[in-house]
PDB file of N, CA and C in Angstrom:
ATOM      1  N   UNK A   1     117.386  18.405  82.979  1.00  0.00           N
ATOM      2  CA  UNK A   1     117.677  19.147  81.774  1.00  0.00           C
ATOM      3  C   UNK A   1     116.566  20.145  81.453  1.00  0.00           C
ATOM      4  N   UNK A   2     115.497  19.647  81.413  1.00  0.00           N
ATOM      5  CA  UNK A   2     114.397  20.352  81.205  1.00  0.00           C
ATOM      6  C   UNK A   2     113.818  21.673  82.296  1.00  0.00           C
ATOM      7  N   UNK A   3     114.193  21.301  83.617  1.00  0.00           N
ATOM      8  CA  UNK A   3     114.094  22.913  84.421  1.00  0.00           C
ATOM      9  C   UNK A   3     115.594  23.728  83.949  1.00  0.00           C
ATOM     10  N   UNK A   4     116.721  23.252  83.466  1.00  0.00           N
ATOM     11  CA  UNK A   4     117.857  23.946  83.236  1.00  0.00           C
ATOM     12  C   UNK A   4     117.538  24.631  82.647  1.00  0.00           C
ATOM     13  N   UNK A   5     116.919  23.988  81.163  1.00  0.00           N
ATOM     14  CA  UNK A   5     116.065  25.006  80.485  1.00  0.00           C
ATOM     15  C   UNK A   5     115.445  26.361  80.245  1.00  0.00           C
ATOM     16  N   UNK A   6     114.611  25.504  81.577  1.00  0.00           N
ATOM     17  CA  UNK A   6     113.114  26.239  81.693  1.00  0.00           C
ATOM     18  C   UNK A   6     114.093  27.426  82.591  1.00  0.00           C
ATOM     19  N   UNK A   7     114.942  27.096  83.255  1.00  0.00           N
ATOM     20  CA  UNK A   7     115.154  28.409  83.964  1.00  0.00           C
ATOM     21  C   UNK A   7     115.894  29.414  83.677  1.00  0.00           C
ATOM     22  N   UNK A   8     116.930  28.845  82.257  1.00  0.00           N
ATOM     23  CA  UNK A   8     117.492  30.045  81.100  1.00  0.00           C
ATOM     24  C   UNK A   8     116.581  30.996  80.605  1.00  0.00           C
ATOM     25  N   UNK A   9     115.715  30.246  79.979  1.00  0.00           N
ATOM     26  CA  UNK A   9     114.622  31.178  79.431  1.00  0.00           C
ATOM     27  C   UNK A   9     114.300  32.204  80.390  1.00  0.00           C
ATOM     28  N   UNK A  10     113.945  31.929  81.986  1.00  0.00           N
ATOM     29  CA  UNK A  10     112.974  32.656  82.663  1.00  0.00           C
ATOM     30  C   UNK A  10     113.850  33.696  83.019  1.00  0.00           C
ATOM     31  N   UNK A  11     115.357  33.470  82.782  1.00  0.00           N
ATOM     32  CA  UNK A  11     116.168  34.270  82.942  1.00  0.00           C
ATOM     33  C   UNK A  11     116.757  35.482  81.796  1.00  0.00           C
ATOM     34  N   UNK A  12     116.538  34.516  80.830  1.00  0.00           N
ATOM     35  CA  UNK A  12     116.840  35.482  79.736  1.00  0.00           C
ATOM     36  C   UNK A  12     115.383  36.784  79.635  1.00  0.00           C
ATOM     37  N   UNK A  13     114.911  35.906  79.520  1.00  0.00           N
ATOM     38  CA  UNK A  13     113.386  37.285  79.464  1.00  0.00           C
ATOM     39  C   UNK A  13     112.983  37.747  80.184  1.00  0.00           C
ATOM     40  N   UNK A  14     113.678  37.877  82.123  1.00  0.00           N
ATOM     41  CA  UNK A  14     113.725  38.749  82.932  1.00  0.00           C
ATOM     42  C   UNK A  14     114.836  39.816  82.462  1.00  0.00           C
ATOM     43  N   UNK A  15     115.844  39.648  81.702  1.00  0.00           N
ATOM     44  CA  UNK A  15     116.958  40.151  81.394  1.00  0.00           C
ATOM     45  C   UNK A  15     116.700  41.887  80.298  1.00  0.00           C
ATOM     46  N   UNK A  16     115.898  40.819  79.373  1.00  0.00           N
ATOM     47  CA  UNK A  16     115.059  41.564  78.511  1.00  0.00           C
ATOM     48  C   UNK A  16     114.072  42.672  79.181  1.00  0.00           C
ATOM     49  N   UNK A  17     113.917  42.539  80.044  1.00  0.00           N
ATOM     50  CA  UNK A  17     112.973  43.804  80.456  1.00  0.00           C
ATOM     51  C   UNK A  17     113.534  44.497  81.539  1.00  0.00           C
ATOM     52  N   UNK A  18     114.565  44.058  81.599  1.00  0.00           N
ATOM     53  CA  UNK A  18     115.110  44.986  83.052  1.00  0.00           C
ATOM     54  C   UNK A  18     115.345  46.175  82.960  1.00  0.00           C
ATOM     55  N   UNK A  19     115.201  47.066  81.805  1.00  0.00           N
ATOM     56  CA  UNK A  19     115.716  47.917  81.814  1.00  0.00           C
ATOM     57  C   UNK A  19     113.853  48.822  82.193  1.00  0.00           C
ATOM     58  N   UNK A  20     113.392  48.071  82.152  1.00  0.00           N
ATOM     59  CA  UNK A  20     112.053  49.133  82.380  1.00  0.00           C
ATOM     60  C   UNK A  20     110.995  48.763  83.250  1.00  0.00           C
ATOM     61  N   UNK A  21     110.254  49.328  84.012  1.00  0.00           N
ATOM     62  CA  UNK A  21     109.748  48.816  85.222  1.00  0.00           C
ATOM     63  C   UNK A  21     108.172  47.559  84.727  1.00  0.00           C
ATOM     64  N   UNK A  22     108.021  48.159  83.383  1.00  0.00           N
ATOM     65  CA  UNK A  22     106.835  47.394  83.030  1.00  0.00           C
ATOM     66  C   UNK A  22     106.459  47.812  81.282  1.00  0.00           C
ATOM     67  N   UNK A  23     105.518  46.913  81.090  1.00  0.00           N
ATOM     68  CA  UNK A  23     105.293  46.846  80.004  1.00  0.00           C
ATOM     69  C   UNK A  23     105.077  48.294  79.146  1.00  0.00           C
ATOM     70  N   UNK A  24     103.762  48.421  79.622  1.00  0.00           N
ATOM     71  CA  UNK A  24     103.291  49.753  79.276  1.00  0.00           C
ATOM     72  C   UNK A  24     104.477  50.854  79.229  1.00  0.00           C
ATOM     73  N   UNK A  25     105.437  51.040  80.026  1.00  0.00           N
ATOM     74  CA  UNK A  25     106.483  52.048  80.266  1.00  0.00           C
ATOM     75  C   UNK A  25     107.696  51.735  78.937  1.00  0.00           C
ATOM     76  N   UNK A  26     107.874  50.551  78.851  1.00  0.00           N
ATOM     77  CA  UNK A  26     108.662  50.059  77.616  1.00  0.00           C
ATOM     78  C   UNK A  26     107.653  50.719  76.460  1.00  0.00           C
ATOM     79  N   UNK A  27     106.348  50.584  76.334  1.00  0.00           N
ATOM     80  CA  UNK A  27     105.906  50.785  74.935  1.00  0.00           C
ATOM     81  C   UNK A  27     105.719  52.483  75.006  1.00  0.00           C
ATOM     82  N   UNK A  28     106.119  52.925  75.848  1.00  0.00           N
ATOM     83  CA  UNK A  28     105.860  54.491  75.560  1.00  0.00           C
ATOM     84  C   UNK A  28     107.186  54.996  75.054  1.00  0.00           C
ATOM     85  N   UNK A  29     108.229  54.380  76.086  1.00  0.00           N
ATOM     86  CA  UNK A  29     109.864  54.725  75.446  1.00  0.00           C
ATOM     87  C   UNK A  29     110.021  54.144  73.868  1.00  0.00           C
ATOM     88  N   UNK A  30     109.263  53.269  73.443  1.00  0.00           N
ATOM     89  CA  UNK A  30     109.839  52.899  72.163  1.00  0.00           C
ATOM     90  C   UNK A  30     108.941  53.557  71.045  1.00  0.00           C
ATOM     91  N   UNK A  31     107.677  54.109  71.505  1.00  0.00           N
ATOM     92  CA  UNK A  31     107.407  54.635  70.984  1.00  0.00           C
ATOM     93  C   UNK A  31     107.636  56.625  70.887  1.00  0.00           C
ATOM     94  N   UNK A  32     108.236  57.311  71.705  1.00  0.00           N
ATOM     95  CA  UNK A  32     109.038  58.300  71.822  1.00  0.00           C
ATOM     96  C   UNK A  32     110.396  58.348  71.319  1.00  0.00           C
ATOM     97  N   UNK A  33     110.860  57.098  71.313  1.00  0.00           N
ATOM     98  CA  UNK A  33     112.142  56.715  70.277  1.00  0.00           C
ATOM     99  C   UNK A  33     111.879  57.427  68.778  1.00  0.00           C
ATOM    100  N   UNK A  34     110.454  55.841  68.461  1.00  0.00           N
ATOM    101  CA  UNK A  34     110.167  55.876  67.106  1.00  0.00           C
ATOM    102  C   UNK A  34     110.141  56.998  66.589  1.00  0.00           C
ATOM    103  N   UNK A  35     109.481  57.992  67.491  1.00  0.00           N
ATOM    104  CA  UNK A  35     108.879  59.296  66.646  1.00  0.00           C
ATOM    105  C   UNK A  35     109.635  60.465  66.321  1.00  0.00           C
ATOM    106  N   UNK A  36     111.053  60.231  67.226  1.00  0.00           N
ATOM    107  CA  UNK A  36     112.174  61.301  66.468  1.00  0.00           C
ATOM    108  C   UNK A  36     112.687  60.507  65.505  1.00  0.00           C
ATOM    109  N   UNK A  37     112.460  59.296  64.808  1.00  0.00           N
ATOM    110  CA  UNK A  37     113.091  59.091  63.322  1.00  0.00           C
ATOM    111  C   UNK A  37     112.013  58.778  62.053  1.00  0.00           C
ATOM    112  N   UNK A  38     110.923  59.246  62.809  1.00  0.00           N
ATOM    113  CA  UNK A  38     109.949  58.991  61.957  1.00  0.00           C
ATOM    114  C   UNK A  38     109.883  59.508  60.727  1.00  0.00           C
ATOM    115  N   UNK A  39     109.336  59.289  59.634  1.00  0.00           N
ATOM    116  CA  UNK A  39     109.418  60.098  57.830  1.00  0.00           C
ATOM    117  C   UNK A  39     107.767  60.633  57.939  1.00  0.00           C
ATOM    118  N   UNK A  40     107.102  60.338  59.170  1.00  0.00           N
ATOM    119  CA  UNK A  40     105.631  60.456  58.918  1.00  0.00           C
ATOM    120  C   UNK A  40     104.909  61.940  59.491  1.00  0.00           C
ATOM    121  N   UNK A  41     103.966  62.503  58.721  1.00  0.00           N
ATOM    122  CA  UNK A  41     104.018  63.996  58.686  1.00  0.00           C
ATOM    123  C   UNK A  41     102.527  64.370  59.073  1.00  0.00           C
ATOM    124  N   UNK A  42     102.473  65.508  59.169  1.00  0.00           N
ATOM    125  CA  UNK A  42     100.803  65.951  59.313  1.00  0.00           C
ATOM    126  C   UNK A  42     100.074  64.829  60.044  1.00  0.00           C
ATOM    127  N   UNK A  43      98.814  64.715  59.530  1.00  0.00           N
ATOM    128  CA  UNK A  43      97.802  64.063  60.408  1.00  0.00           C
ATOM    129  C   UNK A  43      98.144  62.608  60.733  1.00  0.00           C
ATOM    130  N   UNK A  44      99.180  62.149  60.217  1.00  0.00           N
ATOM    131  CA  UNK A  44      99.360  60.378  60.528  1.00  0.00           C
ATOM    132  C   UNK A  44     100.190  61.112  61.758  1.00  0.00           C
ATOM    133  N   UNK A  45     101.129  61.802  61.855  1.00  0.00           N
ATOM    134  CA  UNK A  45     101.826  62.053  62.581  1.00  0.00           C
ATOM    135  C   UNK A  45     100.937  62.259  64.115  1.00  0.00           C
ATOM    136  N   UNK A  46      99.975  63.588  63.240  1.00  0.00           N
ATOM    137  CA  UNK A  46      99.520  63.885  65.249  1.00  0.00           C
ATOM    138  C   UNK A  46      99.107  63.062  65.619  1.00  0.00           C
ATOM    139  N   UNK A  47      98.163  61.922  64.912  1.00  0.00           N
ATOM    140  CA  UNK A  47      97.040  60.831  65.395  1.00  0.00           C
ATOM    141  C   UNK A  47      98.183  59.706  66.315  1.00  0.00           C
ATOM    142  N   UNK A  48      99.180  59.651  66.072  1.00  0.00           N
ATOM    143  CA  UNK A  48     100.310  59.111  66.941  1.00  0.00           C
ATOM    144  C   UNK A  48     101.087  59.643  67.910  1.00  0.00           C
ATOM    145  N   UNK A  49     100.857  60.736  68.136  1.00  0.00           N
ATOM    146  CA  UNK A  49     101.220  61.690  68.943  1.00  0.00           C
ATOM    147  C   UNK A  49      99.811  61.955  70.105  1.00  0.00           C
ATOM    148  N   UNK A  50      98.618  62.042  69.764  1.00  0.00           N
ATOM    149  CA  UNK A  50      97.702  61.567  70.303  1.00  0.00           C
ATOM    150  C   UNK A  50      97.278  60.245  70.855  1.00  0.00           C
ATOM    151  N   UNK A  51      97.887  59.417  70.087  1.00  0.00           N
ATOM    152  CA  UNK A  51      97.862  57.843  70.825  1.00  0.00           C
ATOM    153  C   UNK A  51      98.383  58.026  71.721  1.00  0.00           C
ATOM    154  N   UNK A  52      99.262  58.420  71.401  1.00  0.00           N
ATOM    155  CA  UNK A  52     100.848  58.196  72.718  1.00  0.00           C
ATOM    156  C   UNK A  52     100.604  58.715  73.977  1.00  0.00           C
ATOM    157  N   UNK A  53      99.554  60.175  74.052  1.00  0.00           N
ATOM    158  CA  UNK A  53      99.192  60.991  74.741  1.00  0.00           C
ATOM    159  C   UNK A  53      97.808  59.999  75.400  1.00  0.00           C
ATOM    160  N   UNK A  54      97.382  59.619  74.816  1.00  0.00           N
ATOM    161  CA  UNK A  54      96.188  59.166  75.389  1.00  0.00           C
ATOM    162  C   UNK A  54      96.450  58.371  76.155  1.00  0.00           C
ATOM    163  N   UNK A  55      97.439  56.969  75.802  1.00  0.00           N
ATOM    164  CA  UNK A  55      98.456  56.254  76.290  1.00  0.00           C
ATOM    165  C   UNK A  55      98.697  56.554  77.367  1.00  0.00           C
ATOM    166  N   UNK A  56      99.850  57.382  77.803  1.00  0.00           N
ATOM    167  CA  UNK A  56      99.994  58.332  78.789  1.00  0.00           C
ATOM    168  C   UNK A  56      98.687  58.297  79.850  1.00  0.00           C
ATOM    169  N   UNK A  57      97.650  58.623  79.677  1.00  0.00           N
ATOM    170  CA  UNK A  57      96.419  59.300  80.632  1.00  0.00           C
ATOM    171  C   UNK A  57      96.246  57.877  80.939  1.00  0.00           C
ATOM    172  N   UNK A  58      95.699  56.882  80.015  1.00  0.00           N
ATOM    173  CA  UNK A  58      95.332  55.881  80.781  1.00  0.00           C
ATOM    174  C   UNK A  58      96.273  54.677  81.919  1.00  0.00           C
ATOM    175  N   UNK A  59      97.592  54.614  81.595  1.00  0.00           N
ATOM    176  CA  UNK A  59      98.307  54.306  82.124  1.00  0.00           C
ATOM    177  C   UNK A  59      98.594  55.017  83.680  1.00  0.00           C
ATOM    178  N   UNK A  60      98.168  56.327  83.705  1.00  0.00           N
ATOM    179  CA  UNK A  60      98.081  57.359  84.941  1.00  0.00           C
ATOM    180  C   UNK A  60      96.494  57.127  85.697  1.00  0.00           C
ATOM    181  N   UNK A  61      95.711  57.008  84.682  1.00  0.00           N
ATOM    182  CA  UNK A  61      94.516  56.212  85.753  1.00  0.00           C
ATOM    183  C   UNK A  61      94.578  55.126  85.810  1.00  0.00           C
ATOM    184  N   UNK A  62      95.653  54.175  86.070  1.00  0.00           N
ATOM    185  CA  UNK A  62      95.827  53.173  86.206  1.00  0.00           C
ATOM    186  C   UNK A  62      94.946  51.666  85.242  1.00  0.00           C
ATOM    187  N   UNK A  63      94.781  52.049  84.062  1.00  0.00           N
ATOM    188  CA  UNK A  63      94.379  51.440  82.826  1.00  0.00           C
ATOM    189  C   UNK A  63      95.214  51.011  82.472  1.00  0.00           C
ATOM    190  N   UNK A  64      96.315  50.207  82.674  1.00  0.00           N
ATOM    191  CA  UNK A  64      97.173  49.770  81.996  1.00  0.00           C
ATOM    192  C   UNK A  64      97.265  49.016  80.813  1.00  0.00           C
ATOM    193  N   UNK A  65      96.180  48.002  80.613  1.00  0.00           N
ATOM    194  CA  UNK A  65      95.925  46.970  79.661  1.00  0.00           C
ATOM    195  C   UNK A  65      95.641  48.279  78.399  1.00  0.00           C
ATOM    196  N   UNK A  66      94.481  48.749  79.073  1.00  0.00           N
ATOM    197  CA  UNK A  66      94.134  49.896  77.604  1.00  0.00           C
ATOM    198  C   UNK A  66      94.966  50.456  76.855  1.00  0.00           C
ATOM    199  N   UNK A  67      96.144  51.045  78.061  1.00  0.00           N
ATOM    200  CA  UNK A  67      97.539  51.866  77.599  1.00  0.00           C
ATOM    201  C   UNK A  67      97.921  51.015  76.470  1.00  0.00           C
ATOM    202  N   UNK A  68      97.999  50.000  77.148  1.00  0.00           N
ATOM    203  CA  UNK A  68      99.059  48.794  76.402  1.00  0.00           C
ATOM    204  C   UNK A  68      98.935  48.532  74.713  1.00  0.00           C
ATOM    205  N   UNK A  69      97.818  48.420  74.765  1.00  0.00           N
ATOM    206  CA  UNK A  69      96.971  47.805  73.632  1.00  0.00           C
ATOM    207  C   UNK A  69      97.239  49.413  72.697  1.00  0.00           C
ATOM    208  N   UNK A  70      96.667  50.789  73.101  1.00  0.00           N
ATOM    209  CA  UNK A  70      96.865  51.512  72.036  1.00  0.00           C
ATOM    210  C   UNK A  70      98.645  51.633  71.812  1.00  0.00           C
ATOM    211  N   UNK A  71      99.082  51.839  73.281  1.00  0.00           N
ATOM    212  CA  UNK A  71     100.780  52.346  72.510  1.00  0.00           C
ATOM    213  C   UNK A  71     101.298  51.401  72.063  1.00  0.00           C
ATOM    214  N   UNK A  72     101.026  50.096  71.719  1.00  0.00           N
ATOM    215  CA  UNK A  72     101.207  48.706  70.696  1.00  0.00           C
ATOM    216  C   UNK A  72     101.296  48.764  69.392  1.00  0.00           C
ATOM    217  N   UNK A  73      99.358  49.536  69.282  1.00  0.00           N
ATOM    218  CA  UNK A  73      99.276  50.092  67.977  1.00  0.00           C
ATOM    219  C   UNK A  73      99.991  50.978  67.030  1.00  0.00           C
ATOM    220  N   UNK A  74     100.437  52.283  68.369  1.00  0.00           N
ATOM    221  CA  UNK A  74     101.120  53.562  67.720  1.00  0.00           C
ATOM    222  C   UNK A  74     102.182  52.427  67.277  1.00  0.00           C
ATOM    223  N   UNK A  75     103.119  52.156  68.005  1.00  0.00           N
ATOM    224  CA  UNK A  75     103.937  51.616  67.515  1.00  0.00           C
ATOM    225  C   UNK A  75     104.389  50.701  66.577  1.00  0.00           C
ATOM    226  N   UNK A  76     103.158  50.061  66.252  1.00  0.00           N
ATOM    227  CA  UNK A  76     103.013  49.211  64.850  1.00  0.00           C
ATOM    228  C   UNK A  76     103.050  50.339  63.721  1.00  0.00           C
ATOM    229  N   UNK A  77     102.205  51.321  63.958  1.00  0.00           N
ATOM    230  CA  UNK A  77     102.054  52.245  62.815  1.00  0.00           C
ATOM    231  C   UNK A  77     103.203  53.319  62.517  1.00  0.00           C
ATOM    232  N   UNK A  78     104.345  53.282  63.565  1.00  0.00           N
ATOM    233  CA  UNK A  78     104.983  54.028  63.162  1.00  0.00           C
ATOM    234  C   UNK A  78     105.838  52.604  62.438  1.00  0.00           C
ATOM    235  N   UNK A  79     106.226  51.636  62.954  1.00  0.00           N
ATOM    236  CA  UNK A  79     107.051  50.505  62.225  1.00  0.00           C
ATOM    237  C   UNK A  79     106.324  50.287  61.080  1.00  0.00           C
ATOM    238  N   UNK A  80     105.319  50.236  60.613  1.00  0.00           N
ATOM    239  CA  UNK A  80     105.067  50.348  59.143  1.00  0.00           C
ATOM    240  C   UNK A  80     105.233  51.231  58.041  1.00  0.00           C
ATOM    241  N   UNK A  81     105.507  52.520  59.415  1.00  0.00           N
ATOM    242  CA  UNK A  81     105.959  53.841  57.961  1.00  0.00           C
ATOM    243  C   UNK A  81     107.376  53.693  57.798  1.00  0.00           C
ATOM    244  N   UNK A  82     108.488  53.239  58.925  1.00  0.00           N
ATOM    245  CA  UNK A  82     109.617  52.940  58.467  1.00  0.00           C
ATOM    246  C   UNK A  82     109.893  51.879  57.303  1.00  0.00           C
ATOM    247  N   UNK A  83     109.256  51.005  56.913  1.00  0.00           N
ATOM    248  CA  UNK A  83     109.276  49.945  56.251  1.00  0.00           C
ATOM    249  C   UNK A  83     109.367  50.453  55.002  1.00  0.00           C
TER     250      UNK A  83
END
């Protein structure tokens, strides 16, 4: 019962990411989502637009964790201006 389980789960949350090759690549699409419905203007705006960008570079020098961690952030900060 317990690997039946264990192997729904491992299935369901392979399921969940299939649509994108990796982490970092999911948090850039959701954060390029966010930002065409965003209400947020001027300087909150570019400083997320600059994350995202920076994002971008480090993920291309193969920094991924770094990527990760800021386009996390952008994306918290744009989900708090929707709120």
């Amino acid at each position: 019962m317990k690997s039946l389980l264990a192997t729904l789960l491992l299935c369901s949350a392979s399921l969940a990411f299939a649509h994108c090759p990796n982490a970092t690549v999911c948090e850039m699409k959701a954060v390029d989502s966010m930002m065409t419905d965003t209400k947020l203007e001027g300087a909150s705006l570019e400083k997320i637009k600059t994350m995202r960008a920076e994002g971008q570079k480090l993920y291309d020098e193969g920094r991924e964790s770094e990527a990760l961690k800021l386009l996390k952030e952008a994306r918290k900060m744009l989900k708090d201006a929707a709120s």
